[in-house]
C-alpha atoms as a PDB file:
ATOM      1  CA  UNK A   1     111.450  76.082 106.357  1.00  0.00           C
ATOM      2  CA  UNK A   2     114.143  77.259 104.315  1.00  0.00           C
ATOM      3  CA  UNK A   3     116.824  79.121 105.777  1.00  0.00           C
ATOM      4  CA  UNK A   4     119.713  81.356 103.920  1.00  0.00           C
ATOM      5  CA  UNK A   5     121.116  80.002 100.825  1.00  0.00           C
ATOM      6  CA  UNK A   6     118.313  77.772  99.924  1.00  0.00           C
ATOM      7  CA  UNK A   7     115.902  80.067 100.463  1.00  0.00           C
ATOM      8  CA  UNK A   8     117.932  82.117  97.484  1.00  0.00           C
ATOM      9  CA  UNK A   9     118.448  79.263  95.552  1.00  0.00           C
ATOM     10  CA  UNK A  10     114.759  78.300  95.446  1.00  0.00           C
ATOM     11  CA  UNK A  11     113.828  81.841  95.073  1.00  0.00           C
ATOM     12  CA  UNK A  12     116.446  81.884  91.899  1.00  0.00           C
ATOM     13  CA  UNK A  13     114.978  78.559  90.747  1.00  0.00           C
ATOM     14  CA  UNK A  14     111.474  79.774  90.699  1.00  0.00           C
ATOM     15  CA  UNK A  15     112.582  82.962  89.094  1.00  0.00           C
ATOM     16  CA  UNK A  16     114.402  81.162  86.005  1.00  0.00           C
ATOM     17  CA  UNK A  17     111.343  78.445  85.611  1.00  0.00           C
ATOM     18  CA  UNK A  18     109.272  81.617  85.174  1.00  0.00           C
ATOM     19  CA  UNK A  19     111.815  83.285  82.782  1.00  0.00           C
ATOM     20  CA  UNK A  20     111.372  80.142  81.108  1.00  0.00           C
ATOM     21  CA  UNK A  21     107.923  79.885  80.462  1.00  0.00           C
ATOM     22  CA  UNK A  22     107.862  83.894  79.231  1.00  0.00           C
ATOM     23  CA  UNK A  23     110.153  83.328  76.761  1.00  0.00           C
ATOM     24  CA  UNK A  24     108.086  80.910  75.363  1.00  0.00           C
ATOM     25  CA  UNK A  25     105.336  82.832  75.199  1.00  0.00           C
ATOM     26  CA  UNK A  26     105.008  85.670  71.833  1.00  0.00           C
ATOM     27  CA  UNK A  27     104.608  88.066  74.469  1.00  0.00           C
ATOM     28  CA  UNK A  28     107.887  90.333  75.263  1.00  0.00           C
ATOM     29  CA  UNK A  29     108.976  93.755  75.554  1.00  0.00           C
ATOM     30  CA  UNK A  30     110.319  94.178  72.048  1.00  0.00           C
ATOM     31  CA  UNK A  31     106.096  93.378  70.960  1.00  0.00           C
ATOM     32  CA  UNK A  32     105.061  96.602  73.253  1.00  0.00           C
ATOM     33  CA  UNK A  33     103.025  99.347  72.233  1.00  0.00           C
ATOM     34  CA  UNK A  34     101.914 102.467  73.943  1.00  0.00           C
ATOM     35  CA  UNK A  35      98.760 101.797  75.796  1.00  0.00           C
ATOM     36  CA  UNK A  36      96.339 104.408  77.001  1.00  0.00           C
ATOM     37  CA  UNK A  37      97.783 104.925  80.241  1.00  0.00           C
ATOM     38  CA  UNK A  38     101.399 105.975  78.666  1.00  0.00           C
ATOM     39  CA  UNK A  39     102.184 102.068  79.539  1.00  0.00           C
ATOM     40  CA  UNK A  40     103.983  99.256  77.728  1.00  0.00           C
ATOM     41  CA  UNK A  41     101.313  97.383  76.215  1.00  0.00           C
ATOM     42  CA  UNK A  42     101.736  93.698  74.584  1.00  0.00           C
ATOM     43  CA  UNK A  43      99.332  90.882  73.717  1.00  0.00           C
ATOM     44  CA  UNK A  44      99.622  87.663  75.698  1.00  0.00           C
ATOM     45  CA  UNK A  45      97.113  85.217  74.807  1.00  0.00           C
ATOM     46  CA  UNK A  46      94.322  86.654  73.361  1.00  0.00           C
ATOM     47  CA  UNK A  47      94.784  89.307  76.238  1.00  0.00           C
ATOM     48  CA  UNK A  48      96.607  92.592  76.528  1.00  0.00           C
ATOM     49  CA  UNK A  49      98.543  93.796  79.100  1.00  0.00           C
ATOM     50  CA  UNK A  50      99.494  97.329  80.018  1.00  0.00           C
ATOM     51  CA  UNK A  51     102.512  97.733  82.656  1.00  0.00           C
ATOM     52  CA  UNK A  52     103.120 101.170  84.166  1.00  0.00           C
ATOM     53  CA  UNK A  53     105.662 102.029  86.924  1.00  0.00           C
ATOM     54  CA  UNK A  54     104.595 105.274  89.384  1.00  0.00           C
ATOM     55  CA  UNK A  55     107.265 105.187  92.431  1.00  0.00           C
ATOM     56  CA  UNK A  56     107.187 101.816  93.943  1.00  0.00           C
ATOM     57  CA  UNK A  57     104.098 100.303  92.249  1.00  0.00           C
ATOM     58  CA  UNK A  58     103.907  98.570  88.997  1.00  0.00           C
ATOM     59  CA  UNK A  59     100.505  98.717  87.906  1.00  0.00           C
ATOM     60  CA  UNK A  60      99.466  96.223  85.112  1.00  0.00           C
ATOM     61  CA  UNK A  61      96.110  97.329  83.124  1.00  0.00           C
ATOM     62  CA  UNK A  62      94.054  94.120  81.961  1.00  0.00           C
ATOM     63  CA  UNK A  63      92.226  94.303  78.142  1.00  0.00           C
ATOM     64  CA  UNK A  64      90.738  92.240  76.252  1.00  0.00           C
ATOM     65  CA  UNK A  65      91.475  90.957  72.482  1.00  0.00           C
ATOM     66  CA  UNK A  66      89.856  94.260  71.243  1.00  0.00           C
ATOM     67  CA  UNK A  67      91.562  96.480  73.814  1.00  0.00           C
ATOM     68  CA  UNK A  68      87.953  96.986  76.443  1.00  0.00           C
ATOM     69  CA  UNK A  69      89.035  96.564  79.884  1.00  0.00           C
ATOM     70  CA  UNK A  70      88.641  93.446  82.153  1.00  0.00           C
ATOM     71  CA  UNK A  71      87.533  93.600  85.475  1.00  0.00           C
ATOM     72  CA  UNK A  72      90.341  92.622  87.878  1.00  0.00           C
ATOM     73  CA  UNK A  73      88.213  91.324  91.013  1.00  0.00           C
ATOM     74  CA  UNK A  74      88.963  87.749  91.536  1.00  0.00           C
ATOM     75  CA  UNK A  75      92.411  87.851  89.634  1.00  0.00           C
ATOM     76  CA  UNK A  76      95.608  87.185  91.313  1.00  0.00           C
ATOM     77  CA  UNK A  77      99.564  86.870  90.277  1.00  0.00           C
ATOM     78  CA  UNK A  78     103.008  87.371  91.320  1.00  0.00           C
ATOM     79  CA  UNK A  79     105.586  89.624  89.549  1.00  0.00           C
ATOM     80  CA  UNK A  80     109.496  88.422  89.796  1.00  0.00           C
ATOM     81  CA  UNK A  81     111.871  91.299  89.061  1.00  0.00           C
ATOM     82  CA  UNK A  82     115.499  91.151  87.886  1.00  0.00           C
ATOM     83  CA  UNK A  83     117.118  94.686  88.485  1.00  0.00           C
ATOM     84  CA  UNK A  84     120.886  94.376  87.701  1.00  0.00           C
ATOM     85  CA  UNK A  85     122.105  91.595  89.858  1.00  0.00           C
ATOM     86  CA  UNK A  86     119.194  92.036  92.237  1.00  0.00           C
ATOM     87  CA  UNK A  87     116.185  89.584  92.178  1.00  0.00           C
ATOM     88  CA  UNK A  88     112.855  90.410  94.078  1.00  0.00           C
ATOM     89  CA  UNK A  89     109.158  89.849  93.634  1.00  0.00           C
ATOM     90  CA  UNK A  90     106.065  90.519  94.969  1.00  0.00           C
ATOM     91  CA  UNK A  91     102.182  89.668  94.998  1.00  0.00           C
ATOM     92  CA  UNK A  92      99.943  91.313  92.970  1.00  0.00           C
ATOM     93  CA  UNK A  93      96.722  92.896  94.316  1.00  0.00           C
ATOM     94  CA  UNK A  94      93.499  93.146  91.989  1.00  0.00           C
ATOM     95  CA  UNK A  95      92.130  96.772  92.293  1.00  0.00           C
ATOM     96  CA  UNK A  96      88.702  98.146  90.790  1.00  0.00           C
ATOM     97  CA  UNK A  97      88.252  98.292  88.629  1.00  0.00           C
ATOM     98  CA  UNK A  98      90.751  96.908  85.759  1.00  0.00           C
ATOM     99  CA  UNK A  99      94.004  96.728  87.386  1.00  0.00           C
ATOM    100  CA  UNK A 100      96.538  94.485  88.984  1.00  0.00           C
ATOM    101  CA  UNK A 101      99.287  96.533  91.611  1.00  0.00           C
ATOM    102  CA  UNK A 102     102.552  95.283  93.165  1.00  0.00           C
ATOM    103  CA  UNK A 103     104.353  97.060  95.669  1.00  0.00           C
ATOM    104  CA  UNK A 104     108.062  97.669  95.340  1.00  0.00           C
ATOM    105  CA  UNK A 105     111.104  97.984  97.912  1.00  0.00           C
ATOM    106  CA  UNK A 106     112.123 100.943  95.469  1.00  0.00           C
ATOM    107  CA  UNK A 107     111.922 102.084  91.925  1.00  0.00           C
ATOM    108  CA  UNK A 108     112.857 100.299  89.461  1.00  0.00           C
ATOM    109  CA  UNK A 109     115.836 101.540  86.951  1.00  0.00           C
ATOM    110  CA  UNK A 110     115.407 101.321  83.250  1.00  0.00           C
ATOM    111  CA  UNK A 111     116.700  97.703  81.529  1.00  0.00           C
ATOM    112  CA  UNK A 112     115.052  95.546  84.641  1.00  0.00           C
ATOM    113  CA  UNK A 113     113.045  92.890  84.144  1.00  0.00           C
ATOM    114  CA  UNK A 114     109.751  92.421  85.118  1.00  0.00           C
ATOM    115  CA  UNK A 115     108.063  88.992  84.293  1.00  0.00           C
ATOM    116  CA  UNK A 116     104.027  88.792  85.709  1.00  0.00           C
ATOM    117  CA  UNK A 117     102.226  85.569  86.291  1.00  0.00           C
ATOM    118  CA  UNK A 118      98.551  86.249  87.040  1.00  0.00           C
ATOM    119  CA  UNK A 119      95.146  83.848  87.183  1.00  0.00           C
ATOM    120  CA  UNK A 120      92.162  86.215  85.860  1.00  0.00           C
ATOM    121  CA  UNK A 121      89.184  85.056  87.816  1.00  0.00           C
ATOM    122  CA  UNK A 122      87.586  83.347  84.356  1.00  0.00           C
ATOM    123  CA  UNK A 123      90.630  81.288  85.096  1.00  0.00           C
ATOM    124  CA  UNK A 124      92.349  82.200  82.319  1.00  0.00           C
ATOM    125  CA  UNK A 125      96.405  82.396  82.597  1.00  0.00           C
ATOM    126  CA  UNK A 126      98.683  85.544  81.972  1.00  0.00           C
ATOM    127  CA  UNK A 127     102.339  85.684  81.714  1.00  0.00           C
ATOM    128  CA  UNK A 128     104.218  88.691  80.126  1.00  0.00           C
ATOM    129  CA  UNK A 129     107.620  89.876  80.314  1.00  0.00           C
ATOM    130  CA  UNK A 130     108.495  93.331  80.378  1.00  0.00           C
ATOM    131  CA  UNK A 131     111.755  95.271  80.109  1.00  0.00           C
ATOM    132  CA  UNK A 132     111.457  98.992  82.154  1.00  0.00           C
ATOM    133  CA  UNK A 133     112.303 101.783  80.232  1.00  0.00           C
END
């Protein structure tokens, strides 16, 4: 088990290998478009992807290539957050009936990053980054 400091280091470590892989991916913040639910919306492949902060959820809206909704049951992910010089994540939770939710310590303030990693359950693979505004 890891205790203290490496726990934070592989925490960090995880965090920056998923950074990594986002940024290689078209998919960013500066690509988003107003989706239907007032969201950031961006195309990751062949998918869109519409993130939406209410309190302490973030709750990502799954689409297709021609913007219908995809069911969520089956899907699963993680989002890792970078708020200032705090670092977080949490597991996302598929919801009926298009809709992946994570829970939050707190709000999140505009400029934080939020980069998702989720499995749909036709096994495609998502991952987005988002910047809050």
């Amino acid at each position: 088990m890891l205790t203290g400091t490496r726990s934070r280091i592989a925490v960090a470590a995880f965090a920056l290998l998923v950074a990594i892989a986002a940024s290689a991916l078209r998919a960013s913040a500066h690509d988003a478009e107003a989706g239907p639910h007032g969201g950031q919306m961006i195309e990751v492949k062949g998918h869109h992807l519409e993130m939406t902060a209410k309190g302490n959820e973030l709750i990502f809206y799954l689409f297709d290539a021609a913007h219908a909704a995809i069911a969520s049951r089956g899907a699963s992910g993680r989002v890792v957050i970078l708020d200032g010089s705090r670092q977080s994540s949490a597991p996302l939770a598929a919801l009926d009936p298009d809709r992946l939710v994570a829970r939050l310590e707190a709000p999140l303030a505009p400029g934080a990053r939020v980069v998702v990693t989720a499995k749909l359950a036709g096994g495609h693979d998502i991952v987005a980054r988002f910047v809050v505004r």
